[in-house]
N, C-alpha and C. Protein backbone atom coordinates (compact mmCIF):
# COMPACT_ATOMS: atom_id res chain seq x y z
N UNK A 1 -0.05 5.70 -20.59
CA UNK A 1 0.58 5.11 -19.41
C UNK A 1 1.37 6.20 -18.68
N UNK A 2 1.30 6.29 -17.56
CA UNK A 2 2.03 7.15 -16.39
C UNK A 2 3.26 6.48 -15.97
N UNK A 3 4.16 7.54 -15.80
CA UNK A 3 5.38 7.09 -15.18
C UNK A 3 5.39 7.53 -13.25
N UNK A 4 5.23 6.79 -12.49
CA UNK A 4 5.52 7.08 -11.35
C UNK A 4 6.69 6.95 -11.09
N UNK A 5 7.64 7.90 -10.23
CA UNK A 5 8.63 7.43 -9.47
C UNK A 5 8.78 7.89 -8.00
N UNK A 6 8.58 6.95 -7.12
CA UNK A 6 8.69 6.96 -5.81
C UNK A 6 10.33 7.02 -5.48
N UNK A 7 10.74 8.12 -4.51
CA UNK A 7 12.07 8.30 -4.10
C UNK A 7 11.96 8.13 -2.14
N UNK A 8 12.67 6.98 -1.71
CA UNK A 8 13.11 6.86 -0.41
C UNK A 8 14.07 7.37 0.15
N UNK A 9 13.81 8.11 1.28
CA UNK A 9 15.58 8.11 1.79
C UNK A 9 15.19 7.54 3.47
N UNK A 10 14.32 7.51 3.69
CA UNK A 10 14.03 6.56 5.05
C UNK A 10 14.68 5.80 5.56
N UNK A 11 14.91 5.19 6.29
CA UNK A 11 15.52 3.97 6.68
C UNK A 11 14.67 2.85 6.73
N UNK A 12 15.41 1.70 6.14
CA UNK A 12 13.82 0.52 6.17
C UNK A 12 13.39 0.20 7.71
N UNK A 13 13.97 0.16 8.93
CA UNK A 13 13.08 0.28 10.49
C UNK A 13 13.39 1.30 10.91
N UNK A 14 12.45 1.55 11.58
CA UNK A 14 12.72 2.96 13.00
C UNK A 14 11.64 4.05 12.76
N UNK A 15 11.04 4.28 11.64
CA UNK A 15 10.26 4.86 11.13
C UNK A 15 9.24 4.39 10.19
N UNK A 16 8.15 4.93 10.10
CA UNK A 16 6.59 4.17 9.02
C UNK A 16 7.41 5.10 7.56
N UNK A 17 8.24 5.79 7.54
CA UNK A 17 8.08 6.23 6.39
C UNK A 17 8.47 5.34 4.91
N UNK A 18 9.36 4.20 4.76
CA UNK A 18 9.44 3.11 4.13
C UNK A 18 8.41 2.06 4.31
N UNK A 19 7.67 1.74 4.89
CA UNK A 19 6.21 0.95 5.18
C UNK A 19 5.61 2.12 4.14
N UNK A 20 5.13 3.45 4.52
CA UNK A 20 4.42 4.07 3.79
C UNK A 20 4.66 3.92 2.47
N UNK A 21 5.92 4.43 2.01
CA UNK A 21 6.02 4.23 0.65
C UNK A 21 5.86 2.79 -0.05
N UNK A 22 6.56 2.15 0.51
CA UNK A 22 6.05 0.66 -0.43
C UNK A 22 4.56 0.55 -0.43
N UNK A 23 3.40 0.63 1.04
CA UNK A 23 2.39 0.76 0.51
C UNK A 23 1.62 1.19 -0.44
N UNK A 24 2.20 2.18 -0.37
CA UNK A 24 1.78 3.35 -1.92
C UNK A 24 2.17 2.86 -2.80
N UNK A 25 3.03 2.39 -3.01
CA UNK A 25 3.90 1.70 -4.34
C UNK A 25 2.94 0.20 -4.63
N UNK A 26 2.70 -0.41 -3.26
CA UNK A 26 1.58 -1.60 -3.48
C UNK A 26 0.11 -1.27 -4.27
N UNK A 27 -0.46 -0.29 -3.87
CA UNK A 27 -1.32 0.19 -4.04
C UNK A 27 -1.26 0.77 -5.58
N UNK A 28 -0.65 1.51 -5.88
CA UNK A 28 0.16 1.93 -7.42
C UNK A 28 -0.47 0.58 -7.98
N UNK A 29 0.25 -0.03 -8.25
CA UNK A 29 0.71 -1.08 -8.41
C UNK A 29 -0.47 -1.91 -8.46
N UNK A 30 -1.44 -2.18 -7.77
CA UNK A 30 -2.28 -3.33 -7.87
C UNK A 30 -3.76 -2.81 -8.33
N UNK A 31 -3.57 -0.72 -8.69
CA UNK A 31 -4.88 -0.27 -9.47
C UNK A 31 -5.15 -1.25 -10.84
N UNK A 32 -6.26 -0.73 -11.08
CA UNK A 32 -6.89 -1.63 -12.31
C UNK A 32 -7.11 -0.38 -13.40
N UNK A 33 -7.15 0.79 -12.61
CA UNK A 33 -7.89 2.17 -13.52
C UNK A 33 -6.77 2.28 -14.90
N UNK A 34 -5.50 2.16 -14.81
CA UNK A 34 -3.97 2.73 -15.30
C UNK A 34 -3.01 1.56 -15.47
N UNK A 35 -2.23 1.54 -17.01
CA UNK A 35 -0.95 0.81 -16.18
C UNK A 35 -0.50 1.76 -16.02
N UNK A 36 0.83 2.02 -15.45
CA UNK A 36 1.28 2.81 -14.77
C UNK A 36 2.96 1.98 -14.93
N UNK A 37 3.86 2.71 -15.08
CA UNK A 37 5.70 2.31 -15.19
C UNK A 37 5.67 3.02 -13.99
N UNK A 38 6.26 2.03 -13.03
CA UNK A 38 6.39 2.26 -11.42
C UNK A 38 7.57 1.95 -11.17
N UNK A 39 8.71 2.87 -10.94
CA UNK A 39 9.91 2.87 -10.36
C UNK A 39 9.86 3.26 -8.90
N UNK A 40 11.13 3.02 -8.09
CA UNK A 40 11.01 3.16 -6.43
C UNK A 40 12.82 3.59 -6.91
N UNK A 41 13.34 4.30 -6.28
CA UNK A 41 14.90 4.47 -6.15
C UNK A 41 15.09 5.08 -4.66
N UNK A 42 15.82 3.89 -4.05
CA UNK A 42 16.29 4.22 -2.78
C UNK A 42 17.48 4.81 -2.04
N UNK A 43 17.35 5.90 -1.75
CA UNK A 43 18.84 6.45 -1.03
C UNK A 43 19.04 6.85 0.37
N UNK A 44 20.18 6.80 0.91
CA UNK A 44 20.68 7.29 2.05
C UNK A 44 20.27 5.75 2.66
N UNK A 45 20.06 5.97 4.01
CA UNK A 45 19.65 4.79 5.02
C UNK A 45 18.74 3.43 4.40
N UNK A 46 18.26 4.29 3.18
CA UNK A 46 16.87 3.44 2.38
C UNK A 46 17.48 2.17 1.85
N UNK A 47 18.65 2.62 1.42
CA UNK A 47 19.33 1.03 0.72
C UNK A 47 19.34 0.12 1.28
N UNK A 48 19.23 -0.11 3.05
CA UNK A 48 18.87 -1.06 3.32
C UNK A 48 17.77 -1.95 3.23
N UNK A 49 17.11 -1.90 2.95
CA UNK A 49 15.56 -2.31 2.50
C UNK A 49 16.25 -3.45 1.75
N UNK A 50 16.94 -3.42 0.22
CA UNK A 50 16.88 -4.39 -0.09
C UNK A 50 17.82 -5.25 -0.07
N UNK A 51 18.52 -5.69 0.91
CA UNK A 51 19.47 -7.03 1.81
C UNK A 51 17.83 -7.46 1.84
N UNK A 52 18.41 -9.24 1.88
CA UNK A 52 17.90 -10.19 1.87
C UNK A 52 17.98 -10.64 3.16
N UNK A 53 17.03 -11.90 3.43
CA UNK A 53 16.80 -12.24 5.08
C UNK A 53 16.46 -11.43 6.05
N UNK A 54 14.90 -10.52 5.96
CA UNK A 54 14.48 -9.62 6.66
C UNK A 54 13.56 -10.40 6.99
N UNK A 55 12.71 -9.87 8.58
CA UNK A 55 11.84 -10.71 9.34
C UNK A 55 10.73 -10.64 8.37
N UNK A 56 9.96 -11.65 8.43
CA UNK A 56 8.27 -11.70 7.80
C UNK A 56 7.48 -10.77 8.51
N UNK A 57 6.03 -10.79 8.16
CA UNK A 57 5.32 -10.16 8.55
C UNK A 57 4.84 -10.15 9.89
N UNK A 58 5.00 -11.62 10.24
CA UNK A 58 5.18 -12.23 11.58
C UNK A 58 5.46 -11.97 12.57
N UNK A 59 6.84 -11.45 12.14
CA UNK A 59 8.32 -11.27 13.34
C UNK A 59 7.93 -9.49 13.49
N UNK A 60 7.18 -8.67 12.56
CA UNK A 60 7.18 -7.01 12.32
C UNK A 60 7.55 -6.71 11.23
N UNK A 61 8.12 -7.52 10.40
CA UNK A 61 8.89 -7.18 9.56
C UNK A 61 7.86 -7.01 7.76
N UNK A 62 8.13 -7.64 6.68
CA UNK A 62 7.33 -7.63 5.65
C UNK A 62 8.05 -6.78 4.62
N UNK A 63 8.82 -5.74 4.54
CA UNK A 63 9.06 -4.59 3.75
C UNK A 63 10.07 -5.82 2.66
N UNK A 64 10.67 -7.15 2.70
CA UNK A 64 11.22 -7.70 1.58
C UNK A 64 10.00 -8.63 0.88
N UNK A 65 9.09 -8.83 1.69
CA UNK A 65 7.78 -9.52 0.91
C UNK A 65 7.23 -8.41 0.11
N UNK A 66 7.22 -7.02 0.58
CA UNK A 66 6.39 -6.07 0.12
C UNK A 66 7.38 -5.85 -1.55
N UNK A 67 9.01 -5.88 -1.48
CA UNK A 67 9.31 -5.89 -2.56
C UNK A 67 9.35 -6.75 -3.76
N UNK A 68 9.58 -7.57 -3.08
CA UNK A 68 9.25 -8.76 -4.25
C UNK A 68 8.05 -9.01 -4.52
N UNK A 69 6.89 -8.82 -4.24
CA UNK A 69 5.54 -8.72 -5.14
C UNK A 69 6.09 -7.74 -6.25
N UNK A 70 6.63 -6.41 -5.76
CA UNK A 70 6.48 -5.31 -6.32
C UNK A 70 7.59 -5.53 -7.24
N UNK A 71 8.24 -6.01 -7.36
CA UNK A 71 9.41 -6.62 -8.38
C UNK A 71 8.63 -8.15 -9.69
N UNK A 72 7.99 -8.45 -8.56
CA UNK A 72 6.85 -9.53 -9.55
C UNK A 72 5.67 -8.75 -10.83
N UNK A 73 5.59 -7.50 -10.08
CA UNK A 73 4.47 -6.74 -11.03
C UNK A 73 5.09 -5.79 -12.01
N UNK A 74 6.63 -5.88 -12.16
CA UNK A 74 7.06 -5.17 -12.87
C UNK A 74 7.45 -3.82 -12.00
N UNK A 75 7.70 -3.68 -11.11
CA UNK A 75 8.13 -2.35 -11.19
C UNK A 75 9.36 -2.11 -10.64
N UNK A 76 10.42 -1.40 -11.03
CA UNK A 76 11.80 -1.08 -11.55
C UNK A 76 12.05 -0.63 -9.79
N UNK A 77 13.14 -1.30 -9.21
CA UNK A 77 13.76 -0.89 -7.57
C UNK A 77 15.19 -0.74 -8.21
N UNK A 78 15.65 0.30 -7.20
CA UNK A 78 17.05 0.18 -7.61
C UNK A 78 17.51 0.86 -5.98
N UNK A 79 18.54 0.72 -5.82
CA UNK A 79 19.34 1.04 -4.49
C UNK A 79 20.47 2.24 -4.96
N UNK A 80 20.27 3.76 -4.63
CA UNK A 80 21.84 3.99 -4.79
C UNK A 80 23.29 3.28 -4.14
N UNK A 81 24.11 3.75 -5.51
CA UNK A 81 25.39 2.78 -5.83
C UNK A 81 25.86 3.61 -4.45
N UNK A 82 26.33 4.95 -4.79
CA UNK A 82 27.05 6.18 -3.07
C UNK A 82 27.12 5.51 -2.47
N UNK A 83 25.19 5.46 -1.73
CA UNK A 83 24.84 5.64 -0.60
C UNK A 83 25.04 3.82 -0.16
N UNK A 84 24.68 2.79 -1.11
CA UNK A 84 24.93 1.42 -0.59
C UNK A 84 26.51 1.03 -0.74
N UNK A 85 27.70 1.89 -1.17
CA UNK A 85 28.94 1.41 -1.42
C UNK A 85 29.20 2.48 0.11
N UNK A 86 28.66 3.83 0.65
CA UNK A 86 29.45 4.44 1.64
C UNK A 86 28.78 3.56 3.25
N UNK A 87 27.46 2.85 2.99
CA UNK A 87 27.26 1.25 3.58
C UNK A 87 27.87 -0.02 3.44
N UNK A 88 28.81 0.03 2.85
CA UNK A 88 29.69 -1.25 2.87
C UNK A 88 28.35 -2.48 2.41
N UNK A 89 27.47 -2.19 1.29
CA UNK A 89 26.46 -2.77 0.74
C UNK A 89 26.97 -3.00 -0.93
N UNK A 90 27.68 -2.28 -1.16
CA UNK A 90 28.39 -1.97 -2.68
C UNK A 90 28.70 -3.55 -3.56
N UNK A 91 29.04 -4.65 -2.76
CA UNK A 91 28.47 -5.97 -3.34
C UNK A 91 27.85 -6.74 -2.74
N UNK A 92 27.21 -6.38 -1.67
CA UNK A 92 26.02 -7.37 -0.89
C UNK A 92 25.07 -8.13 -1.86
N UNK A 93 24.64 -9.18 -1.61
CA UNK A 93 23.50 -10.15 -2.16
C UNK A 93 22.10 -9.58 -1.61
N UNK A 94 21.46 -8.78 -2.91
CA UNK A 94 20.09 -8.30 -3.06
C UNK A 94 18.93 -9.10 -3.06
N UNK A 95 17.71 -8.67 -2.66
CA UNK A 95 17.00 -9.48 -2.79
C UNK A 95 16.42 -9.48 -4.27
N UNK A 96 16.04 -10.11 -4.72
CA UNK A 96 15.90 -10.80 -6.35
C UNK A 96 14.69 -9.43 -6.55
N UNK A 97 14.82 -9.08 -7.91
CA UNK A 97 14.17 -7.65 -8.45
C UNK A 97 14.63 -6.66 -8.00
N UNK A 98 15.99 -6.58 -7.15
CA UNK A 98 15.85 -5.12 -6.49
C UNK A 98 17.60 -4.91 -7.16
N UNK A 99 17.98 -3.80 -7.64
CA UNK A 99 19.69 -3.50 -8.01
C UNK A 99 19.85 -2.35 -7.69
N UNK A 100 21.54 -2.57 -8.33
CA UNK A 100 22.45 -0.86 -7.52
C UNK A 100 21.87 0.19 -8.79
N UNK A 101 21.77 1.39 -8.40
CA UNK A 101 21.06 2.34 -9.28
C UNK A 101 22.29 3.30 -8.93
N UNK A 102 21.82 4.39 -10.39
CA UNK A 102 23.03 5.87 -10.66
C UNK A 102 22.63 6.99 -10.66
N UNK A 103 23.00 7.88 -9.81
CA UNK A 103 22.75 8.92 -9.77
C UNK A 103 22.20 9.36 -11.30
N UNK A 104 22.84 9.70 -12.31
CA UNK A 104 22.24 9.27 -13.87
C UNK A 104 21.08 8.88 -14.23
N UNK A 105 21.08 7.42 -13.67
CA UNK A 105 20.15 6.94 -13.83
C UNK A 105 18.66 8.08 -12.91
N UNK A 106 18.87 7.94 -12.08
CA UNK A 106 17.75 8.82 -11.02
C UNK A 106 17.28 10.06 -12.03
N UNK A 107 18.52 10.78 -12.03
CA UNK A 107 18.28 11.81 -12.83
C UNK A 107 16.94 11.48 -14.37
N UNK A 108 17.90 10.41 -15.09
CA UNK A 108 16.73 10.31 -15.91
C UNK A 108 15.48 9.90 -15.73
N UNK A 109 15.05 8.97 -14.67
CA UNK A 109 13.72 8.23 -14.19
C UNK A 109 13.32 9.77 -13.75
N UNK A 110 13.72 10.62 -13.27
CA UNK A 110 13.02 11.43 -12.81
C UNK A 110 12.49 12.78 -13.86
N UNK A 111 13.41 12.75 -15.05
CA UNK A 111 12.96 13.46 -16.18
C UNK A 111 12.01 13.10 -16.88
N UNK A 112 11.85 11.91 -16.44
CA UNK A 112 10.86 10.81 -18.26
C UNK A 112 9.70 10.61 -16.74
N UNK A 113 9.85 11.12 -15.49
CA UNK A 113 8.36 10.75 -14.83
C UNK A 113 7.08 11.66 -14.92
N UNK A 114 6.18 10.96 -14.78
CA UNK A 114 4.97 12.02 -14.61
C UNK A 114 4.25 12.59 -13.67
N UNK A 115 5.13 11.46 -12.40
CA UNK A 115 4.66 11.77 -11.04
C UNK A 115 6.04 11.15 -10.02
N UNK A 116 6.81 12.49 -9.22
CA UNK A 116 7.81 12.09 -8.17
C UNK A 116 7.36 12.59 -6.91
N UNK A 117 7.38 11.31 -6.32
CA UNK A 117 6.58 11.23 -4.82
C UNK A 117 8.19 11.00 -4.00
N UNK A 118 8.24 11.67 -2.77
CA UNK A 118 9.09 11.03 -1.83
C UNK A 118 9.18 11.01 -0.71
N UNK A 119 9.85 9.99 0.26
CA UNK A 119 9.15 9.57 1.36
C UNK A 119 10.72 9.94 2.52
């Protein structure tokens, strides 16, 4: 089994580069070839992504549907603690599968990975 870890610092609108990565992370994620331990750790602007009550796919939106599959298939989201506490996000209501992550923590997901992609 492979360890992926996808690293964001995007902002979840204004740019494809958070669309991109969750795609990739969808895609990860829904091969048949591998399992695969699929982490995502989001920083800087990225922590927004996971606040709850984002438009559907409908409205433009999709990137909180895109996580919660991806939280349904097992794979590990976390938000930096910094970057979502120097956002006044530090106890905001997440969307379900997604938490505050540690620099620490990063550090180790990124020692024990076999593949760090970032967007």
């Amino acid at each position: 089994m492979q360890t992926v870890l996808i690293i964001v610092h995007a902002p979840a609108y204004g740019s494809e580069r958070m669309l991109s990565a969750l795609r990739l992370a969808t895609a990860i994620a829904g091969q048949e070839v591998e399992t695969v331990d699929l982490r995502l750790f989001m920083m800087s602007d990225a922590v927004t992504v996971g606040l709850p009550n984002q438009p559907g796919p409908e409205a433009g939106g999709g990137l909180q549907q895109m996580l919660e599959a991806l939280a349904q298939r097992g794979a590990r989201i976390r938000l930096c603690r910094t970057c979502a506490v120097a956002r006044g996000l530090g106890e905001a209501a997440l969307i379900p599968g997604v938490s505050i992550g540690t620099l620490p923590e990063l550090a180790e997901w990124t020692l024990a990975a076999d593949k760090v992609v970032t967007f």
